[in-house]
Each structure stands twice: as structure tokens, then as C-alpha cells.
C-alpha atoms as a PDB file:
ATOM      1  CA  UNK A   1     -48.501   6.363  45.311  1.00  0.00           C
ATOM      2  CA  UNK A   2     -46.675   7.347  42.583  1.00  0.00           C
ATOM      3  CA  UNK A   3     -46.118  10.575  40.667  1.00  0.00           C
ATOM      4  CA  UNK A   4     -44.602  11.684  37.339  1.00  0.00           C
ATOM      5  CA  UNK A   5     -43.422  15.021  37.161  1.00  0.00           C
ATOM      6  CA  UNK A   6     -42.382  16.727  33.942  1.00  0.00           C
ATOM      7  CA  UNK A   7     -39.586  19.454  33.275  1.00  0.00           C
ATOM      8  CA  UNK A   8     -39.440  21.478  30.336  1.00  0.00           C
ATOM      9  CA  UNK A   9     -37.372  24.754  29.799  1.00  0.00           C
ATOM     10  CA  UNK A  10     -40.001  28.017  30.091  1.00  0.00           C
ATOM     11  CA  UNK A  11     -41.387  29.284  26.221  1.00  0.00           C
ATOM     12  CA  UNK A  12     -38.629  32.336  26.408  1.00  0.00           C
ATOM     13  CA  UNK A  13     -35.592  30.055  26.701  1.00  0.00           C
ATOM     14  CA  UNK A  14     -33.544  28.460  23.806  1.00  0.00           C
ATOM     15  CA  UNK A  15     -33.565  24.923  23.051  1.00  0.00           C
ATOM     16  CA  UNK A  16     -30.410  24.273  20.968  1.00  0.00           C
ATOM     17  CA  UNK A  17     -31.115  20.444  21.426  1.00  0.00           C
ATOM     18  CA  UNK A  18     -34.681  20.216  20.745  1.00  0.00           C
ATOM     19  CA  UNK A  19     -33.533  22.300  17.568  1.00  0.00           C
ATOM     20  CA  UNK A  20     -30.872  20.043  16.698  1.00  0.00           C
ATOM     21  CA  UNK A  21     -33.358  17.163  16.754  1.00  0.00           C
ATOM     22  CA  UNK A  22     -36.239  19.192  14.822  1.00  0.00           C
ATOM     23  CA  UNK A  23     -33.527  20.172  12.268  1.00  0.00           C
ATOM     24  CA  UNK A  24     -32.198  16.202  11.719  1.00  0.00           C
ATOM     25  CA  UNK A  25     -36.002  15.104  11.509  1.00  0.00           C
ATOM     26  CA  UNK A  26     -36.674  17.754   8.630  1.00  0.00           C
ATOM     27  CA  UNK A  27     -33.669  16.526   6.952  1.00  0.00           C
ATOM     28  CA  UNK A  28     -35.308  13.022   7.196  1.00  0.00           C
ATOM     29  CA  UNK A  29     -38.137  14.105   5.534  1.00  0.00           C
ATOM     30  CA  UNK A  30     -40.145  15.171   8.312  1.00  0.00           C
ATOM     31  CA  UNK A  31     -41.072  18.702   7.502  1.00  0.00           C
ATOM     32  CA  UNK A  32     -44.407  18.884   9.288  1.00  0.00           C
ATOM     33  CA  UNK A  33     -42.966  18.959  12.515  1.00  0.00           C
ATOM     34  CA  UNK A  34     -42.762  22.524  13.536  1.00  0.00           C
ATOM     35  CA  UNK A  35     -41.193  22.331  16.663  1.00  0.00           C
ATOM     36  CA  UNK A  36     -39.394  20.004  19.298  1.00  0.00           C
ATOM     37  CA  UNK A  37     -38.649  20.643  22.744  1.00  0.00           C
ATOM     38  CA  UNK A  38     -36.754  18.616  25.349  1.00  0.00           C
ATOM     39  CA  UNK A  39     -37.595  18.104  28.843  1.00  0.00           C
ATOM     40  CA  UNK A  40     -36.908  15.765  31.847  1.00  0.00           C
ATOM     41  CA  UNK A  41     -39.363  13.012  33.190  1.00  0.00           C
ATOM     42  CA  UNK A  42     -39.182  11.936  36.742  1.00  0.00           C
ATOM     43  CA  UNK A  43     -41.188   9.606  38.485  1.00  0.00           C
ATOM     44  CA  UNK A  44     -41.187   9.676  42.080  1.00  0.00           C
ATOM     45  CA  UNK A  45     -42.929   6.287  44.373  1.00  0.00           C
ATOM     46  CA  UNK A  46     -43.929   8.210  47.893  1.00  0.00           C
ATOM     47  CA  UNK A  47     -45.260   6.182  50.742  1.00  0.00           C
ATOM     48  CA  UNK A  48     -46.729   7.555  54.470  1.00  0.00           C
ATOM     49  CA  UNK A  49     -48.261  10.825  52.871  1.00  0.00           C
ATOM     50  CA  UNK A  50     -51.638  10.966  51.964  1.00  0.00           C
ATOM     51  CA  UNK A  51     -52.476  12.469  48.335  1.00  0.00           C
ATOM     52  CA  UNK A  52     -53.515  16.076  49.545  1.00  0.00           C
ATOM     53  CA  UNK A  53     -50.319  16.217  51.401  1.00  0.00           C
ATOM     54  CA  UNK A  54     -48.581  14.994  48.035  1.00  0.00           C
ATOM     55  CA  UNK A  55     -50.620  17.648  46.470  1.00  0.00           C
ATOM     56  CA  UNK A  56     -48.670  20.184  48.627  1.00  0.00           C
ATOM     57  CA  UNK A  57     -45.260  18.700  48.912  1.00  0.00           C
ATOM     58  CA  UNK A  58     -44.755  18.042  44.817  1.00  0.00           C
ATOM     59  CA  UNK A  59     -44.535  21.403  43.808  1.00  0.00           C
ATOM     60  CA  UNK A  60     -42.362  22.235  46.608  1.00  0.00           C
ATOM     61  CA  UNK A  61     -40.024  19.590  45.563  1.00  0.00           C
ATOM     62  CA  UNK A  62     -40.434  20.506  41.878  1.00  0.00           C
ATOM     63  CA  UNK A  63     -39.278  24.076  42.319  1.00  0.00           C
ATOM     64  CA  UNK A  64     -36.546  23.424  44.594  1.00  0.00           C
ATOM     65  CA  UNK A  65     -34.195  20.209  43.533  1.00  0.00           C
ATOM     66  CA  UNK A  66     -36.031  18.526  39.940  1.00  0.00           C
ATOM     67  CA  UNK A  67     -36.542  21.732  37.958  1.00  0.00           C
ATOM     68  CA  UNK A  68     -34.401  25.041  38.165  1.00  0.00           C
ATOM     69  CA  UNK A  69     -37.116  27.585  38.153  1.00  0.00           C
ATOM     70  CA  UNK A  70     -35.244  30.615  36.405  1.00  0.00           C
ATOM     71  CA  UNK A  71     -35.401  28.761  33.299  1.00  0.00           C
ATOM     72  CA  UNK A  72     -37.202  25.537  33.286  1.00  0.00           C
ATOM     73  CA  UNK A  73     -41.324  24.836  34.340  1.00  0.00           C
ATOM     74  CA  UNK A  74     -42.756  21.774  35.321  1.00  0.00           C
ATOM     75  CA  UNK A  75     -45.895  19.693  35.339  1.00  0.00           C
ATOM     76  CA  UNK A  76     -46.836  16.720  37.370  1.00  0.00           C
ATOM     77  CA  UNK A  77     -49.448  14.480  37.934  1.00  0.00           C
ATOM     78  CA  UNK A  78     -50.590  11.280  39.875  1.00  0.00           C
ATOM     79  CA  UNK A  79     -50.776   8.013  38.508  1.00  0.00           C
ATOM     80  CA  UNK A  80     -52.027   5.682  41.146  1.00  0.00           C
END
């Protein structure tokens, strides 16, 4: 089975690089794009757990090694 799980920093915290990039698109003409943030993708391929037990473990492994949970959130999902 395989999961992606997605880690963005929370609403509250700066993102000078998803700034820079909104900034260097509005210089390129791109002026409708209001906003840009920046965010990690990982995709994890688990084997010998069933998908309620992935359903459990994910989040656990989320908030304690992919995402740092004082300032980033994440999101995951399964894709087969």
C-alpha cells in the first residue's frame, strides 16, 4: 500500500520562500496569484499492515519524524 503524506508550515508561520517565489511570479507577470506556500511531499510504500492499522500508524509517524509539529501540519492520504 502506499501513502502520500503532505507537510506544510501551520497558517501563523512565515514563509519567506513561498514569498520569494510569489514575489518572482508577480514580477513575471503573474499578478493573480495571491499567495504561495511551500511544503514537503513524502510518499511512503508499507507492506504487512493492514489499512486501518495504516490509518493509526500515519499520523503517528507524521507528527513525530516527517513534520515538526510546532510549526508545520500535515495531510496524508492513501493511494492504493
Amino acid at each position: 500500500m502506499k501513502v502520500r503524506v503532505l507537510i506544510s508550515f501551520k497558517d501563523s508561520v512565515l514563509d519567506p520562500q513561498g514569498q520569494t517565489v510569489k514575489n518572482a511570479l508577480h514580477s513575471l507577470g503573474y499578478n493573480f496569484v495571491k499567495d504561495v506556500r511551500q511544503g514537503k511531499v513524502f510518499e511512503l510504500e508499507l507492506e504487512g499492515i493492514s489499512e486501518e492499522e495504516a490509518k493509526k500508524i500515519i499520523p503517528e509517524i507524521s507528527d513525530k519524524v516527517l513534520a515538526n509539529p510546532i510549526i508545520e501540519k500535515f495531510t496524508w492520504e492513501i493511494l492504493q
